[in-house]
C-alpha atoms as a PDB file:
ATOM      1  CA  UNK A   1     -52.598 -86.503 -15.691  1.00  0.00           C
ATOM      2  CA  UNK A   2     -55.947 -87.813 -14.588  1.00  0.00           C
ATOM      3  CA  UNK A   3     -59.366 -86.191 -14.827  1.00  0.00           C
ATOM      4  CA  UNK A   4     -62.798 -86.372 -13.519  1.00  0.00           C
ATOM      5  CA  UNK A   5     -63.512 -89.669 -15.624  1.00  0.00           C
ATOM      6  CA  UNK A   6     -61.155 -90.990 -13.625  1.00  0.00           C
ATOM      7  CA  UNK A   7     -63.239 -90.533 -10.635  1.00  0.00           C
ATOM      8  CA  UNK A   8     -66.265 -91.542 -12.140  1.00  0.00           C
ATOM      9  CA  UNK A   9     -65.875 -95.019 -12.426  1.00  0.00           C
ATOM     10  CA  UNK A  10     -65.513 -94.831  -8.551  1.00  0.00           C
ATOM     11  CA  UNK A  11     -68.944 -93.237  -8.468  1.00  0.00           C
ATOM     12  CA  UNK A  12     -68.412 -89.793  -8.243  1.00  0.00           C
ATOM     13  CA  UNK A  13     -70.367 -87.277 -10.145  1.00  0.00           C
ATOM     14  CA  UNK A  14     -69.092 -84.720 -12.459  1.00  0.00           C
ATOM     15  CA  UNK A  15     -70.092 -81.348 -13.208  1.00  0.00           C
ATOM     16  CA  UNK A  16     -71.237 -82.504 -16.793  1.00  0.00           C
ATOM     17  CA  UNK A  17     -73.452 -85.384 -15.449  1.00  0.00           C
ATOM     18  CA  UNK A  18     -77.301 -84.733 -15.846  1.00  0.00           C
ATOM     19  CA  UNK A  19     -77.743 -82.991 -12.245  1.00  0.00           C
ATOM     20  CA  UNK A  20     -74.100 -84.307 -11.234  1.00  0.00           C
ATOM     21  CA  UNK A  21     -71.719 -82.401  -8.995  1.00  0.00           C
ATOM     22  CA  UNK A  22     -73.545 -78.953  -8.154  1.00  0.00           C
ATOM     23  CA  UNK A  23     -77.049 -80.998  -7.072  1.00  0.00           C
ATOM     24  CA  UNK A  24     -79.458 -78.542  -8.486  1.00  0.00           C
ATOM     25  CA  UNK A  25     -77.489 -75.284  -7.111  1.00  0.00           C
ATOM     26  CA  UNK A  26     -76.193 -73.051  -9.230  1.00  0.00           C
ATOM     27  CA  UNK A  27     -72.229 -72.540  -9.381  1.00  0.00           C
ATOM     28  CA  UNK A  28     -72.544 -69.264  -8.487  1.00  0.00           C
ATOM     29  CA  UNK A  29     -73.591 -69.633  -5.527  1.00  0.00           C
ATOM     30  CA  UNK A  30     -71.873 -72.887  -4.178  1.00  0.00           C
ATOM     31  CA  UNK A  31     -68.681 -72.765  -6.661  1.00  0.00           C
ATOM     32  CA  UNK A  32     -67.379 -69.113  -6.504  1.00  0.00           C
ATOM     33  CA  UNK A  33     -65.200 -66.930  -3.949  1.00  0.00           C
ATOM     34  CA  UNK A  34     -68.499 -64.491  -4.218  1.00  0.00           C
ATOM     35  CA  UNK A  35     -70.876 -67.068  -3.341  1.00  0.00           C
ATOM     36  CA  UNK A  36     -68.866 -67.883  -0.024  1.00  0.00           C
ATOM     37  CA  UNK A  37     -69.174 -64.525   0.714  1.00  0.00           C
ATOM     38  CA  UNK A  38     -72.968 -64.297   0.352  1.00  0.00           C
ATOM     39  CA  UNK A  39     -73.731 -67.976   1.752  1.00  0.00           C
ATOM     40  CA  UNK A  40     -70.596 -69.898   3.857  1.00  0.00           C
ATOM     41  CA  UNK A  41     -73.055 -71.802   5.681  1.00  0.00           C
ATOM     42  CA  UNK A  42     -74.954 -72.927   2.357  1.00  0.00           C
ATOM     43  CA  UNK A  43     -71.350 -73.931   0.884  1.00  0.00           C
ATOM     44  CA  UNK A  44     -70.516 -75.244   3.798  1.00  0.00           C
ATOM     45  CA  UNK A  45     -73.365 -77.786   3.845  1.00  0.00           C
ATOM     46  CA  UNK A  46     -72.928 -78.542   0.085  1.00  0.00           C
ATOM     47  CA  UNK A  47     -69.297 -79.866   0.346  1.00  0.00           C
ATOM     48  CA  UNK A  48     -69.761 -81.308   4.027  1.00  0.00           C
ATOM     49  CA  UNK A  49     -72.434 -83.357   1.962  1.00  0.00           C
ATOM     50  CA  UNK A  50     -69.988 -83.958  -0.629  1.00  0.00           C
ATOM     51  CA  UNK A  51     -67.478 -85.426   2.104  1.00  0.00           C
ATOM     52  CA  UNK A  52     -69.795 -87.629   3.197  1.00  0.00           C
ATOM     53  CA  UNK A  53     -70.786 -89.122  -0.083  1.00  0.00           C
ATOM     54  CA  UNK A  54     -67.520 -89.526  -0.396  1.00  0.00           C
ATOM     55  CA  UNK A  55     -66.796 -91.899   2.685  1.00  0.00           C
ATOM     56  CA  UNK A  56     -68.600 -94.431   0.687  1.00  0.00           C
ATOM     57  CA  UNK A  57     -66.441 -94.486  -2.213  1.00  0.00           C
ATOM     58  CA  UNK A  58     -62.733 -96.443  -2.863  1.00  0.00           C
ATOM     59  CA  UNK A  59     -60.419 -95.850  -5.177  1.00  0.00           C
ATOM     60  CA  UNK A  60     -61.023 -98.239  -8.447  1.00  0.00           C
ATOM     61  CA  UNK A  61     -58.426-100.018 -10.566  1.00  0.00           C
ATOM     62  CA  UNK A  62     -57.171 -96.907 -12.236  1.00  0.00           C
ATOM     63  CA  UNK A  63     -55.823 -95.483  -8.958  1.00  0.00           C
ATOM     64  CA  UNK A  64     -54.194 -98.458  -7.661  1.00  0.00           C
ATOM     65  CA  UNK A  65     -52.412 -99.206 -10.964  1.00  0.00           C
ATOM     66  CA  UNK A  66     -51.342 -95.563 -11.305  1.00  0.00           C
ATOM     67  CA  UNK A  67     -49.710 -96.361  -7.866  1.00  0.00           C
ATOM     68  CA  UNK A  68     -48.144 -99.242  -8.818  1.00  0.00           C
ATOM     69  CA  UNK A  69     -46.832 -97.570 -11.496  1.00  0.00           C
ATOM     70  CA  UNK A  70     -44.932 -94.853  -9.826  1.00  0.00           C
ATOM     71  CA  UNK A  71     -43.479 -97.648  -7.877  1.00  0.00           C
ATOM     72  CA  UNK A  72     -41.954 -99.708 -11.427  1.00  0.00           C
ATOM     73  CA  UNK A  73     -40.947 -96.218 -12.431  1.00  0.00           C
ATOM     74  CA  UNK A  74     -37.354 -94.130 -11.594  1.00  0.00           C
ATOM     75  CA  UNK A  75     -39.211 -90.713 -12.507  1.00  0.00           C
ATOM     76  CA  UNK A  76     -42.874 -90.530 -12.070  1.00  0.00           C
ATOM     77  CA  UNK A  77     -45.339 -87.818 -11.544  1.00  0.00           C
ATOM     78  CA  UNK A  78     -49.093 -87.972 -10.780  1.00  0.00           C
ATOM     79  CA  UNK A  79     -50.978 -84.420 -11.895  1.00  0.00           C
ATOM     80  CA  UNK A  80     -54.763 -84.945 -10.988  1.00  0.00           C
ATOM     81  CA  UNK A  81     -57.525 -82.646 -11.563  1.00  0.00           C
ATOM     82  CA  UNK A  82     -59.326 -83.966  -9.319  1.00  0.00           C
ATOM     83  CA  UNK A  83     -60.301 -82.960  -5.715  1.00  0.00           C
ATOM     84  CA  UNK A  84     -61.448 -86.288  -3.900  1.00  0.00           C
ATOM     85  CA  UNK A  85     -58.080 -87.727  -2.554  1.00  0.00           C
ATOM     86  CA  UNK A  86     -58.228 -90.980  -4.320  1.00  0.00           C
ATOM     87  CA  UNK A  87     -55.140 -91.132  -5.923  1.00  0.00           C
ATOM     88  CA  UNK A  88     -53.606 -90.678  -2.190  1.00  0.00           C
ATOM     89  CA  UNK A  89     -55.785 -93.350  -0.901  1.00  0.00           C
ATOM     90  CA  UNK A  90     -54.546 -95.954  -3.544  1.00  0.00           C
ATOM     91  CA  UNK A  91     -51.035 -95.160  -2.851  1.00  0.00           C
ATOM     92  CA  UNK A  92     -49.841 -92.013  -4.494  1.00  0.00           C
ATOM     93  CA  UNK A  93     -48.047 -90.634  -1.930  1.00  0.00           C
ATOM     94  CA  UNK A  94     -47.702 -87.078  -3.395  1.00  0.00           C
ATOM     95  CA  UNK A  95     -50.297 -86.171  -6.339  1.00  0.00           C
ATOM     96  CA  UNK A  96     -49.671 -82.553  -8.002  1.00  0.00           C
ATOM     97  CA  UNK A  97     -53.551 -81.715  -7.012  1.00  0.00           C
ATOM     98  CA  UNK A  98     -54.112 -78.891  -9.210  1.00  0.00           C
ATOM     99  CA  UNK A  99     -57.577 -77.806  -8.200  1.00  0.00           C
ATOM    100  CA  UNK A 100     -57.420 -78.396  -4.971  1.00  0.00           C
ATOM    101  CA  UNK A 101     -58.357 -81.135  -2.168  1.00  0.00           C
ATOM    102  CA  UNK A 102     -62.319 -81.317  -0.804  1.00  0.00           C
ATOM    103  CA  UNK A 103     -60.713 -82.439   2.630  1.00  0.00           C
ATOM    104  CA  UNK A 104     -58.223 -80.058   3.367  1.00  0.00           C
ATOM    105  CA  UNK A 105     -59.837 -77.019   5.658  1.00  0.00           C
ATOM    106  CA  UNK A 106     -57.911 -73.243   4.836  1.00  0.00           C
ATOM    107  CA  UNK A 107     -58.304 -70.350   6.814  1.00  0.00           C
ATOM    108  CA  UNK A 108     -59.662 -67.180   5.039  1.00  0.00           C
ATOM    109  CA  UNK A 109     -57.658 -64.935   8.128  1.00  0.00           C
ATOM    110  CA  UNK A 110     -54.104 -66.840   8.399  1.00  0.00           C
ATOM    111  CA  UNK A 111     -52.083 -69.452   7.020  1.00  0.00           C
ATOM    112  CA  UNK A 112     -53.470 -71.930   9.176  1.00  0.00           C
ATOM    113  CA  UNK A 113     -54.639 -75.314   7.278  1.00  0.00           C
ATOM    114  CA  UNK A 114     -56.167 -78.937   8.567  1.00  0.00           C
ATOM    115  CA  UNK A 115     -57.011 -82.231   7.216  1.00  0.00           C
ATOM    116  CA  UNK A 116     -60.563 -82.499   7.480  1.00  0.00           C
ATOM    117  CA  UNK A 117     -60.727 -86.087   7.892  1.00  0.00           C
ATOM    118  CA  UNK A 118     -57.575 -86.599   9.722  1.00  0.00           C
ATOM    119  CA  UNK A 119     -59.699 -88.125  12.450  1.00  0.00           C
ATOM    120  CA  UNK A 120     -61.902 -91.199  10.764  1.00  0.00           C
ATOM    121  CA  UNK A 121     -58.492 -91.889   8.512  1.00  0.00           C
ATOM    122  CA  UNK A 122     -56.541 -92.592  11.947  1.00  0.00           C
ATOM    123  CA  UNK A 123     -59.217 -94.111  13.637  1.00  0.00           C
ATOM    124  CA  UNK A 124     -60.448 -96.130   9.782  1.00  0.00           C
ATOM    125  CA  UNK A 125     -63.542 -95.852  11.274  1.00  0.00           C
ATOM    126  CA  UNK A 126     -66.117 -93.182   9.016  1.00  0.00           C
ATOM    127  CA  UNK A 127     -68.671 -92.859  10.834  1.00  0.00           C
ATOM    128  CA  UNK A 128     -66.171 -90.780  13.852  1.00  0.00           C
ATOM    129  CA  UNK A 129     -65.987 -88.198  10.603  1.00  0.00           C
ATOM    130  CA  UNK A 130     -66.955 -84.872  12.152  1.00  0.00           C
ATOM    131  CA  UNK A 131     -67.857 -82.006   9.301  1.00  0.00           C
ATOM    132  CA  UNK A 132     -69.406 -78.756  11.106  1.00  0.00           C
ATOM    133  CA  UNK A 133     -71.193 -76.585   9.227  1.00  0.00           C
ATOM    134  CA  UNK A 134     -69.427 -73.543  10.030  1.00  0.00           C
ATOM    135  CA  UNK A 135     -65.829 -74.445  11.085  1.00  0.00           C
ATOM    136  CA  UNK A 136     -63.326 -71.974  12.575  1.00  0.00           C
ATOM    137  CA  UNK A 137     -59.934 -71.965  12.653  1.00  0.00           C
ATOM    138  CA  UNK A 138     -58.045 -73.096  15.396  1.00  0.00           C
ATOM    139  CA  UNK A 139     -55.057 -70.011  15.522  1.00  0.00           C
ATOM    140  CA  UNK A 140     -57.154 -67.392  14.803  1.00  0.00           C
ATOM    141  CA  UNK A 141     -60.599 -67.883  14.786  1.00  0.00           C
ATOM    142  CA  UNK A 142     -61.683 -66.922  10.802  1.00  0.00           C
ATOM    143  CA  UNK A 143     -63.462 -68.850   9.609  1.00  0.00           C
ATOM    144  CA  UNK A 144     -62.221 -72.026   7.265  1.00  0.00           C
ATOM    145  CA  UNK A 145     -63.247 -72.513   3.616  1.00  0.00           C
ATOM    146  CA  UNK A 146     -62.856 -76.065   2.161  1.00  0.00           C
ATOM    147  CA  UNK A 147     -59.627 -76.187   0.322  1.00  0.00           C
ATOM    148  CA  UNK A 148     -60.236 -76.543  -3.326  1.00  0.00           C
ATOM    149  CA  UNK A 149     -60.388 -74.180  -6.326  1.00  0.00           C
ATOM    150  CA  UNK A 150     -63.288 -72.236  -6.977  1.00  0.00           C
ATOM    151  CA  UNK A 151     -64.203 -70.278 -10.352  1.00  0.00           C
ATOM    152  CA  UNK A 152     -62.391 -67.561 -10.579  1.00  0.00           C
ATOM    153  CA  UNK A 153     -59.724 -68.561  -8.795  1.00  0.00           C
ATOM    154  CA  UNK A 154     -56.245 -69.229  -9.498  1.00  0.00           C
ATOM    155  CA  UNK A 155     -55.137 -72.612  -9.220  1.00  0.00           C
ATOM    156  CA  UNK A 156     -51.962 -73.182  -6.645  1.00  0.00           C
ATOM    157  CA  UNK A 157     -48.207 -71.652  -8.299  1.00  0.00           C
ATOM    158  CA  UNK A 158     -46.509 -74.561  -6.758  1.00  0.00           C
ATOM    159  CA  UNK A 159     -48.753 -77.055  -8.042  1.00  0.00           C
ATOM    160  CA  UNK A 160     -48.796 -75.433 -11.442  1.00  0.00           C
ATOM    161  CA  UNK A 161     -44.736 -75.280 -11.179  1.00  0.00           C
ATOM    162  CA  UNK A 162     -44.473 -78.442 -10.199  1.00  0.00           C
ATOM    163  CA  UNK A 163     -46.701 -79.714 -13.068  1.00  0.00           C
ATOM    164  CA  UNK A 164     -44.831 -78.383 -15.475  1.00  0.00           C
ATOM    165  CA  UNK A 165     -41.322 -79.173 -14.363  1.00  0.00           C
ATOM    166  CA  UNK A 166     -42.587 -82.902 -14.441  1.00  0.00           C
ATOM    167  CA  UNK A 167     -44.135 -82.321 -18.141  1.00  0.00           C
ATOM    168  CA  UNK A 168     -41.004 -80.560 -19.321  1.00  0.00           C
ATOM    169  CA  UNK A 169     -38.749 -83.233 -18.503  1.00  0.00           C
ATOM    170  CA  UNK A 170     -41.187 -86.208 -19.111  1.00  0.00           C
ATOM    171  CA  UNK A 171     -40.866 -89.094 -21.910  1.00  0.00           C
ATOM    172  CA  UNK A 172     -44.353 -90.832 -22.012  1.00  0.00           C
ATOM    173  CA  UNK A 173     -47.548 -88.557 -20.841  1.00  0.00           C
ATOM    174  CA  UNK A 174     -50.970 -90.543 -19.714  1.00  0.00           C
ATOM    175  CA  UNK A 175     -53.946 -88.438 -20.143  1.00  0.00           C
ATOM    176  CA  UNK A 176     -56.402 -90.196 -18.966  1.00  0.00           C
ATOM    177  CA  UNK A 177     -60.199 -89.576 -18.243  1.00  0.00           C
ATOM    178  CA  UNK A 178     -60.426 -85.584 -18.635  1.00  0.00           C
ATOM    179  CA  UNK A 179     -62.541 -84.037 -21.015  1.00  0.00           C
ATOM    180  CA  UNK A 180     -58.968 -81.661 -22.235  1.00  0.00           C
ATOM    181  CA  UNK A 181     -61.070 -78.786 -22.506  1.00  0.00           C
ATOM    182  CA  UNK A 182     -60.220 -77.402 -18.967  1.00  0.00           C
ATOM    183  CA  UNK A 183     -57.691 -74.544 -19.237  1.00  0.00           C
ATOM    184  CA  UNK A 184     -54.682 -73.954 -17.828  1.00  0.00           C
ATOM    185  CA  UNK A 185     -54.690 -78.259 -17.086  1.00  0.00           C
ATOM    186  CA  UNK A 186     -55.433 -79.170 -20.542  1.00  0.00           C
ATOM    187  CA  UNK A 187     -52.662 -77.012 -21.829  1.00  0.00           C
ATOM    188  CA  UNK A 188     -49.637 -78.823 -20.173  1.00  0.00           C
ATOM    189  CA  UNK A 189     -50.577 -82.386 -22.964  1.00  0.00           C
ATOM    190  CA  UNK A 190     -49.838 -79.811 -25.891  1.00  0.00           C
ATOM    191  CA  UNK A 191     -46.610 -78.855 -23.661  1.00  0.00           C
ATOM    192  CA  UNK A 192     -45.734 -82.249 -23.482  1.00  0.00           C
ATOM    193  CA  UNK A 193     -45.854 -82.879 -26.597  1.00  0.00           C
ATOM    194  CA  UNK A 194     -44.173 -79.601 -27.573  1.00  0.00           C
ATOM    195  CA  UNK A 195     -41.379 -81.024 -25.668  1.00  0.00           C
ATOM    196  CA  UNK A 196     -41.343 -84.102 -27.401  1.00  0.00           C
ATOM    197  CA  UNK A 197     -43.241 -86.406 -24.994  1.00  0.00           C
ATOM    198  CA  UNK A 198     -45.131 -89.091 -26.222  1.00  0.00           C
ATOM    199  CA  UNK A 199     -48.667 -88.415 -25.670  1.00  0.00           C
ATOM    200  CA  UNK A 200     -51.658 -91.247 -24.562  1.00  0.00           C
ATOM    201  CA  UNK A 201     -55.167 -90.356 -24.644  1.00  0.00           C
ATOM    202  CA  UNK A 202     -57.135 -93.017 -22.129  1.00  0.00           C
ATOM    203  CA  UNK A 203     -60.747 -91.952 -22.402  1.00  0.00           C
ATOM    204  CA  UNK A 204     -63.568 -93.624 -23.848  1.00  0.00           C
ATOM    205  CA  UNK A 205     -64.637 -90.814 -25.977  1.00  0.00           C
ATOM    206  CA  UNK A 206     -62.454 -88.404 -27.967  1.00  0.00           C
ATOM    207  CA  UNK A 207     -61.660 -85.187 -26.818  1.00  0.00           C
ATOM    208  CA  UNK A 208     -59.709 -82.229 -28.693  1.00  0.00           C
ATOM    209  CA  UNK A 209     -56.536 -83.816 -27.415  1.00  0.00           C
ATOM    210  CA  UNK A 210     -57.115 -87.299 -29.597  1.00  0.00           C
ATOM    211  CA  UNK A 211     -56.036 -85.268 -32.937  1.00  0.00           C
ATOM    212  CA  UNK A 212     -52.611 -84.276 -31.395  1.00  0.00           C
ATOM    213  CA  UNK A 213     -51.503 -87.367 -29.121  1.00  0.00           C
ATOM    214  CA  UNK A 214     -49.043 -90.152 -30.161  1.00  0.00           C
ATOM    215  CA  UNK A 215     -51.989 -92.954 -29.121  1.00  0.00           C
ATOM    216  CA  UNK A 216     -55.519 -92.848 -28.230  1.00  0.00           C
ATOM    217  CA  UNK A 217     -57.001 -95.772 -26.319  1.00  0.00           C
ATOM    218  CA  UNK A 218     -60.656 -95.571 -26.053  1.00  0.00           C
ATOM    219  CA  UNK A 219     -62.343 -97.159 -23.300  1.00  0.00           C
ATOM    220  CA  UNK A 220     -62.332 -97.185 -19.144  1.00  0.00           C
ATOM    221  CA  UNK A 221     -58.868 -96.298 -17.366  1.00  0.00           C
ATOM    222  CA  UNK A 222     -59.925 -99.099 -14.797  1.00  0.00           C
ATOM    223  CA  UNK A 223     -59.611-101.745 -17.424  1.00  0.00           C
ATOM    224  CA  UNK A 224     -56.915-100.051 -19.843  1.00  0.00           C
ATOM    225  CA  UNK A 225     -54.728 -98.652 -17.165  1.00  0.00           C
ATOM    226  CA  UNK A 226     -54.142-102.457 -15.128  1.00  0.00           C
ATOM    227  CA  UNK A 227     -53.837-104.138 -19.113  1.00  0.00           C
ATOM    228  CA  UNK A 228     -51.298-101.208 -19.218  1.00  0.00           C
ATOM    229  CA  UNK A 229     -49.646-102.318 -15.960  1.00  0.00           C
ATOM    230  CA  UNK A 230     -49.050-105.901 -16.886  1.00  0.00           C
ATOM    231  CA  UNK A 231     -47.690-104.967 -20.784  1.00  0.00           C
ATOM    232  CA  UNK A 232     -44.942-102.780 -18.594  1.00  0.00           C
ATOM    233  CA  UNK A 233     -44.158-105.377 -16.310  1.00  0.00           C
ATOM    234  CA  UNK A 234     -43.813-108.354 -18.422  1.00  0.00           C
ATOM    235  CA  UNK A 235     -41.625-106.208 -20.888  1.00  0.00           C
END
């Protein structure tokens, strides 16, 4: 299970950065169901923007051994927290996204969904990326929201059942880069280990988790995670 640290050795702000994520607007208003309501066009522009930083970041060495690894392993699942896509773009063919995905478009009138950046990924050229500021939906006409979690919100039941099949039947459990503080996410570590899993902390600070796991390695995922990689493949 991977968390916003993760992501911020690629470059991306979190919330708890000093003016990170919400860039000066309050949560309320760019973060919430409510605030949609009030404002689409202001949320609108805040995650278009957030897109666009985005096209200049790649996935660092933490996502691409986390790929490799699935591929060394018979029974692997990736649970991110995270809402960027990065794990897909190094390889991960099918991340449990819990909170969402910043470039998947949902209608707010029908079950209609689309990949925001379907068209610069086919054409690998970012600059054809297209994000209007009020986008409708194709089927129906309501209007789109971006597709990721907001507070308040309940996060996805299949990608909460699907996270805890994988935990319930898992041996070893990576926890790597999140803060373990976020609830329900944080809760499915003290399931694993419940279960009997053995339970890694990767983070360069402790968290409430390092008590309670099997191992704590402190530092960056994108230089423990590759170490990690070659201990598993020369063994």
């Amino acid at each position: 299970m991977t968390g916003a640290g993760v992501s911020a050795e690629s470059g991306v702000p979190t919330f708890r950065d000093a003016g990170g994520l919400w860039e000066g607007h309050r949560i309320e208003d760019v973060g919430t169901p409510e605030g949609f309501t009030r404002d689409p066009l202001l949320v609108w522009r805040f995650y278009n923007a957030r897109r666009r930083n985005l096209l200049d970041v790649a996935p660092n060495a933490a996502h691409h051994a986390l790929a490799n690894l699935e591929r060394r392993c018979r029974d692997f699942a990736l649970i991110t927290q995270n809402v960027d896509g990065l794990h897909a773009r190094a390889g991960t063919p099918n991340p449990i996204e819990l909170h969402g995905n910043i470039w998947l478009n949902t209608c707010t009138g029908c079950t209609h969904y689309e990949w925001a950046d379907a068209t610069w990924r086919a054409t690998g050229n970012p600059s054809a990326a297209s994000f209007p500021d009020d986008p409708r939906c194709p089927k129906c006409a309501g209007r789109l929201r971006p597709g990721v979690v907001w507070f308040g919100e309940m996060l996805p039941d299949w990608a909460v059942r699907r996270a805890e099949q994988a935990v319930c039947r898992c041996d070893v459990m990576l926890v790597i880069g999140t803060s373990a503080v976020v609830y329900p996410a944080a809760g499915l570590a003290h399931l694993a280990a419940a279960r009997g899993a053995f339970v890694v902390e990767i983070n360069p600070q402790r968290t409430p988790l390092s008590k309670e796991a099997d191992a704590v390695l402190s530092g960056k995922a994108g230089e423990i995670m590759p170490a990690l990689l070659q201990r598993v493949a020369s063994s």
